[in-house]
Protein backbone atom coordinates (compact mmCIF):
# COMPACT_ATOMS: atom_id res chain seq x y z
CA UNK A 1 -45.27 -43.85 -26.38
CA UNK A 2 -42.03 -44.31 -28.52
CA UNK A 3 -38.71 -43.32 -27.38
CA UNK A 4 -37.54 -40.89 -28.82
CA UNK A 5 -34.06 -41.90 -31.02
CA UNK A 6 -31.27 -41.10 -29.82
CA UNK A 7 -29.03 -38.25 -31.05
CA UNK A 8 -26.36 -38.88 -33.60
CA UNK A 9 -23.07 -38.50 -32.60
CA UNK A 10 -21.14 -36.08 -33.84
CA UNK A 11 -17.82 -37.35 -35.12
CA UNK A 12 -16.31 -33.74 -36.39
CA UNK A 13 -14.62 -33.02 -33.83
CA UNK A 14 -12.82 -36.46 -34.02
CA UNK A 15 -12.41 -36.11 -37.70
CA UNK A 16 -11.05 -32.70 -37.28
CA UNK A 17 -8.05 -34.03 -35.06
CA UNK A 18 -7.79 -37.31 -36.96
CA UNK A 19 -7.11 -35.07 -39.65
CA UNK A 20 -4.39 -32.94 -38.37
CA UNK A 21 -0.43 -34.15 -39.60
CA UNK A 22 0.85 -35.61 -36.13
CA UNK A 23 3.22 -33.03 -35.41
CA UNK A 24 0.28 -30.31 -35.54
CA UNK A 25 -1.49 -32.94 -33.35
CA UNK A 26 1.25 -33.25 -30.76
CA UNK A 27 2.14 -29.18 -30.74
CA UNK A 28 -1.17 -28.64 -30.05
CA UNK A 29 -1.49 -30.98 -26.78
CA UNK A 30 1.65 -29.07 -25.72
CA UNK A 31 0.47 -25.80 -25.96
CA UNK A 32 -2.60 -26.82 -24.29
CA UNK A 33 -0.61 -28.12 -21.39
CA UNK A 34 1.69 -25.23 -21.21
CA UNK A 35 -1.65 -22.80 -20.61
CA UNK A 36 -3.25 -24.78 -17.92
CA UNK A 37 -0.06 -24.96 -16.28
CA UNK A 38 0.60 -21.02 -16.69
CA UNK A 39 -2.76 -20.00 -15.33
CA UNK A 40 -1.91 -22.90 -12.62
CA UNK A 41 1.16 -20.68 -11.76
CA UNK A 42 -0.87 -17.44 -12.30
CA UNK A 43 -3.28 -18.25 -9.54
CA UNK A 44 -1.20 -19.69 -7.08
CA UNK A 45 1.93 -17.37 -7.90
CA UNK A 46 0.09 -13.85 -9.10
CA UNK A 47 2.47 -11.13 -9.91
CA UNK A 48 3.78 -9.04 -7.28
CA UNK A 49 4.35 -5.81 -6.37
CA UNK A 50 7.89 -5.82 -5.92
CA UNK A 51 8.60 -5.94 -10.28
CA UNK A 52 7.68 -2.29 -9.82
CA UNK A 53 11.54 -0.75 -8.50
CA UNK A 54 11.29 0.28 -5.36
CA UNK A 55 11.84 3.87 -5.75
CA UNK A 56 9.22 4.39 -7.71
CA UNK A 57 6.50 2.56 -5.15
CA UNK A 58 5.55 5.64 -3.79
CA UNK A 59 4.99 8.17 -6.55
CA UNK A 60 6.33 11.99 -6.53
CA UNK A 61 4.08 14.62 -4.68
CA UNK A 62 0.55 16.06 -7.08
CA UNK A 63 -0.12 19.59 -6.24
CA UNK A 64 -0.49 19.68 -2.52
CA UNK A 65 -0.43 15.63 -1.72
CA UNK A 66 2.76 14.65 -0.59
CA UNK A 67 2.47 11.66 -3.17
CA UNK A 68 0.33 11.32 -6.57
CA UNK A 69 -2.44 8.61 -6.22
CA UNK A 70 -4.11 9.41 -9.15
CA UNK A 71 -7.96 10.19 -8.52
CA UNK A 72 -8.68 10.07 -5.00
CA UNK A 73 -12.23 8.77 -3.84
CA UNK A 74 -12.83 9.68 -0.05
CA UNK A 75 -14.55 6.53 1.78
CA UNK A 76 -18.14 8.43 3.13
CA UNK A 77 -18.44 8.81 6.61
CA UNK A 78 -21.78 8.41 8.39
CA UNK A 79 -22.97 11.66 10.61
CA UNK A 80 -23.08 8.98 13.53
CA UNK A 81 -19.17 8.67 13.79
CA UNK A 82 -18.16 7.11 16.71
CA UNK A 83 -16.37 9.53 19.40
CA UNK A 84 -13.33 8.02 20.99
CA UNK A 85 -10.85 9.77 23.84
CA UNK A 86 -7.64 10.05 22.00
CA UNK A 87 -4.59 7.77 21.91
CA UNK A 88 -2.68 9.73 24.37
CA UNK A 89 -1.86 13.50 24.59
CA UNK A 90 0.58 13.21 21.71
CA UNK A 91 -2.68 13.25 19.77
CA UNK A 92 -4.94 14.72 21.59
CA UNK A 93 -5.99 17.21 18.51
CA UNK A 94 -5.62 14.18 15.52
CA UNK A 95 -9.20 14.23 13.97
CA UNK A 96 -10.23 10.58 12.84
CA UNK A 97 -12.63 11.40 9.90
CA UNK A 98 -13.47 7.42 9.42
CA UNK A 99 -16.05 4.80 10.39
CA UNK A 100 -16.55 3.18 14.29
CA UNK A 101 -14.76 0.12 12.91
CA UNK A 102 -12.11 2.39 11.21
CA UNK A 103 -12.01 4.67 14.02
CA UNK A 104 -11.02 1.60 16.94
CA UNK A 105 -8.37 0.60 14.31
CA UNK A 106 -7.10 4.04 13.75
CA UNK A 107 -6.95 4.64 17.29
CA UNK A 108 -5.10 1.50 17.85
CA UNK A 109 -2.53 2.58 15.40
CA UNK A 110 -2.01 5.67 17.10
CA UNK A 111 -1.91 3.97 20.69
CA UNK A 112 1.35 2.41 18.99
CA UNK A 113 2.95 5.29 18.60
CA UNK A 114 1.86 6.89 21.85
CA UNK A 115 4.47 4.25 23.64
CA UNK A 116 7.07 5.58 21.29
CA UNK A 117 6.28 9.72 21.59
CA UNK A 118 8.18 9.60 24.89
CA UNK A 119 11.69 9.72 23.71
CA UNK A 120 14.42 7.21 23.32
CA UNK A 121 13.83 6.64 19.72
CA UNK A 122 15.15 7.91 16.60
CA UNK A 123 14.98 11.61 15.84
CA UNK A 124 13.36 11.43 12.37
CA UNK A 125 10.44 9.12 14.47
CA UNK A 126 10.01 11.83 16.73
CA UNK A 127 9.54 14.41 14.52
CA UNK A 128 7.49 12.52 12.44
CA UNK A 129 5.09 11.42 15.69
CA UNK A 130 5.27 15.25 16.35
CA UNK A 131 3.94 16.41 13.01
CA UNK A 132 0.60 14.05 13.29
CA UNK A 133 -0.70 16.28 15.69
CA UNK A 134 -3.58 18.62 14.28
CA UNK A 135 -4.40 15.95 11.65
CA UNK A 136 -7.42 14.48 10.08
CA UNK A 137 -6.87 10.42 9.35
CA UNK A 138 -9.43 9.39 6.76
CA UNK A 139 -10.04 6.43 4.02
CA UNK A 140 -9.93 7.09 0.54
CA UNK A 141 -9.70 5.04 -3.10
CA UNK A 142 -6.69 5.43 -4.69
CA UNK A 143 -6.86 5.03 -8.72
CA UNK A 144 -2.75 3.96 -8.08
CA UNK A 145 -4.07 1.28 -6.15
CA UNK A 146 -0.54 -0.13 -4.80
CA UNK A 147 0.23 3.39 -3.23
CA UNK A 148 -0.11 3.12 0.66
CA UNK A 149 -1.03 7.00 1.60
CA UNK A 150 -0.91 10.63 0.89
CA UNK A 151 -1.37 13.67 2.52
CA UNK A 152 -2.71 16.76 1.83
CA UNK A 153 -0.38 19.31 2.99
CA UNK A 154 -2.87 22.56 2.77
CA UNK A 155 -5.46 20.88 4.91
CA UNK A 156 -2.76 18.53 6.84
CA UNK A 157 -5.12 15.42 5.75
CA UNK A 158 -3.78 11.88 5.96
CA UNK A 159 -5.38 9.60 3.69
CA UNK A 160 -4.61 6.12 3.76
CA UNK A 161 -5.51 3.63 1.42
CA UNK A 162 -8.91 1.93 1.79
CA UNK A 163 -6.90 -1.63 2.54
CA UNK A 164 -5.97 -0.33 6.17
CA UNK A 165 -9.55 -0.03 7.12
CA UNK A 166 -9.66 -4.09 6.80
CA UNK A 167 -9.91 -6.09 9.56
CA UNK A 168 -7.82 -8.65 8.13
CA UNK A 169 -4.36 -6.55 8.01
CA UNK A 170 -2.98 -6.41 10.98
CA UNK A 171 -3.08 -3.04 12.36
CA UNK A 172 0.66 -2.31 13.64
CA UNK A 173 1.37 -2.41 9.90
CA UNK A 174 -0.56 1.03 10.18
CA UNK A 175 1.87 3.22 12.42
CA UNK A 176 4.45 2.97 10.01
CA UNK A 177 2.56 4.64 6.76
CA UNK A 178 1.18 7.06 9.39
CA UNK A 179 4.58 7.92 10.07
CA UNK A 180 5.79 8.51 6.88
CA UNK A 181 2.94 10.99 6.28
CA UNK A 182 3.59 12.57 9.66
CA UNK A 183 7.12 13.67 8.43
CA UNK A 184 5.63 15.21 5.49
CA UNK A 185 3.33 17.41 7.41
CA UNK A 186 6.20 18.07 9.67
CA UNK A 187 7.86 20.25 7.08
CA UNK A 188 4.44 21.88 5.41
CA UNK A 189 6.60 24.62 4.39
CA UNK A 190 9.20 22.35 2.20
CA UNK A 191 8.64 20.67 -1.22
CA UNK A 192 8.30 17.02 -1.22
CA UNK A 193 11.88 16.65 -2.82
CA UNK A 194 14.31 13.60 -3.07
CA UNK A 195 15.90 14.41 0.29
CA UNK A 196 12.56 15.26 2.26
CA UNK A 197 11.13 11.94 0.98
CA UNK A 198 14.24 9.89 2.33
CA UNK A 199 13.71 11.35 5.83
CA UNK A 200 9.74 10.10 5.61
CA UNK A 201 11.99 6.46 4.76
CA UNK A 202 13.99 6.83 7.59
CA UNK A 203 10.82 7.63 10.09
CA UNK A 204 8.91 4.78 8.94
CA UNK A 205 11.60 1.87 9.06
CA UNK A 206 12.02 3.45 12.94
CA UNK A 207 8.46 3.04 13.25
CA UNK A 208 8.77 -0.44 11.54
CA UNK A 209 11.95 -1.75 14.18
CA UNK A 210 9.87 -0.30 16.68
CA UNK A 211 6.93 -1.83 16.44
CA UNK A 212 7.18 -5.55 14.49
CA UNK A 213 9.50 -8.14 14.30
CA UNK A 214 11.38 -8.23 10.83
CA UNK A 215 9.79 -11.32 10.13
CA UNK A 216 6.48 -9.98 10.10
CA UNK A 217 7.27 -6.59 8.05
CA UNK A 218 4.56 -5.74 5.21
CA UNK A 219 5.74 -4.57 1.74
CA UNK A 220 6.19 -0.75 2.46
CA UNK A 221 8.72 -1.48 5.81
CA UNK A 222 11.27 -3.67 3.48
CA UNK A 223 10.79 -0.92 0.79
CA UNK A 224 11.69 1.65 3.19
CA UNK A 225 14.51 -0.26 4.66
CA UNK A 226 15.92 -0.78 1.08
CA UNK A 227 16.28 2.32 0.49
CA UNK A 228 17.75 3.79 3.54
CA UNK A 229 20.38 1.18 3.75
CA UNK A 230 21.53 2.46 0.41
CA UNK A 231 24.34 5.38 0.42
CA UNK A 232 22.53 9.01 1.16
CA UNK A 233 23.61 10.03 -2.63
CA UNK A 234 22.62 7.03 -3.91
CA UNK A 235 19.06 6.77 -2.32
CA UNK A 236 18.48 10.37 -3.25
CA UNK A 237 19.75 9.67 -7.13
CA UNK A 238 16.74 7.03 -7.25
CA UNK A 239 14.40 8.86 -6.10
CA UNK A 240 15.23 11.56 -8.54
CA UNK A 241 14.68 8.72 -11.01
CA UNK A 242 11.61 8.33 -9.83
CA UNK A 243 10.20 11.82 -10.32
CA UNK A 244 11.17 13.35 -7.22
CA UNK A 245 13.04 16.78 -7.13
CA UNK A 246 16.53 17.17 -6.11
């Protein structure tokens, strides 16, 4: 049987570049560079977080949620729910409305705290520790994806973003976003303003010195220390920048 021939080659391409005046030629190698090396960079370097200003990380309350997430997607919960003893008396009426898996790292979480419901710490901490009590804990989407947590003040539900029920973040990064949501539904009667949201600040970074080293603080701990090292007035002026009543 004959071999086939072989195929011609095709020379257009070559033509095509032969073609081009050198200078084309050479600014198009460049530019070809420059986008392997940006998406080089864009891989190994994506873009943060932190370009979004810090007051504004943690949007202004929606209705009855202490902070606006957008659409909110609860995580389901099977019938079969795992049934823990709680973290310590503090919490002996917080409801965990999550998973088995969610429910040992909730509990966790609030076994953290229990250490710190004793005294000896802050007062905006122990308020805040104070106001989980009677509280549901659950999972839920958030279409603001970077926001941490909300709470919904009329049925005192915590919901924290679906990225805490993963194994791989470690779970003392928890307490602190519980906290902050604590202090909200420590003052169910008061509007989410400028000044009430600074307090929830002030809890969490307490919960944050607490519980980690610095050198192991997520995103929302530095955000919350940046702001309450500011000046009172001045923390309270960005936040009103944000969105937040005065």
């Amino acid at each position: 049987m004959d071999d086939a021939p072989p195929p011609k080659s095709d020379h257009s391409k070559l033509r095509l570049i032969d073609a081009m005046p050198r200078p084309l030629l050479v600014l198009f190698l460049v530019a070809g560079v420059v986008a392997v090396v940006a998406a080089l960079v864009f891989i190994i370097h994506p873009p943060e977080f932190s370009t979004v200003p810090v007051q504004e990380r943690r949007p202004p309350p929606r209705g009855a949620l202490t902070h606006n997430v957008g659409k909110l997607a609860p995580a389901p919960v099977s019938s079969a729910a795992a049934t823990l003893p709680p973290a310590c008396a503090a919490f002996s009426t917080t409801v965990l409305r999550v998973g088995p898996a969610g429910a040992v790292r909730l509990r966790q979480a609030l076994v953290d705290l229990c250490r710190l419901s004793h005294g000896g710490v802050p007062a905006d901490l122990t308020i805040a520790i104070k106001g989980l009590g009677t509280s549901t804990i659950r999972f839920a989407g958030f279409q603001l994806a970077g926001v941490e947590s909300t709470a919904d003040l009329a049925t005192r539900t915590v919901w924290l973003n679906l990225k805490f029920s993963e194994s791989n973040l470690p779970v003392e990064q928890v307490a602190p976003v519980l906290v902050h949501e604590g202090w909200h539904l420590a003052h169910p009667g008061d509007a989410v303003t400028a000044d009430q949201e600074l307090g929830a600040r002030r809890a969490e970074v307490a919960a944050c010195r607490e519980l980690m080293d610095v050198s192991k603080w997520p995103r929302w701990c530095n955000d919350a220390r940046a702001l309450t090292d500011l000046p009172a007035a001045r923390a309270i002026a960005l936040l009103v920048s944000a969105g937040y009543t005065r």
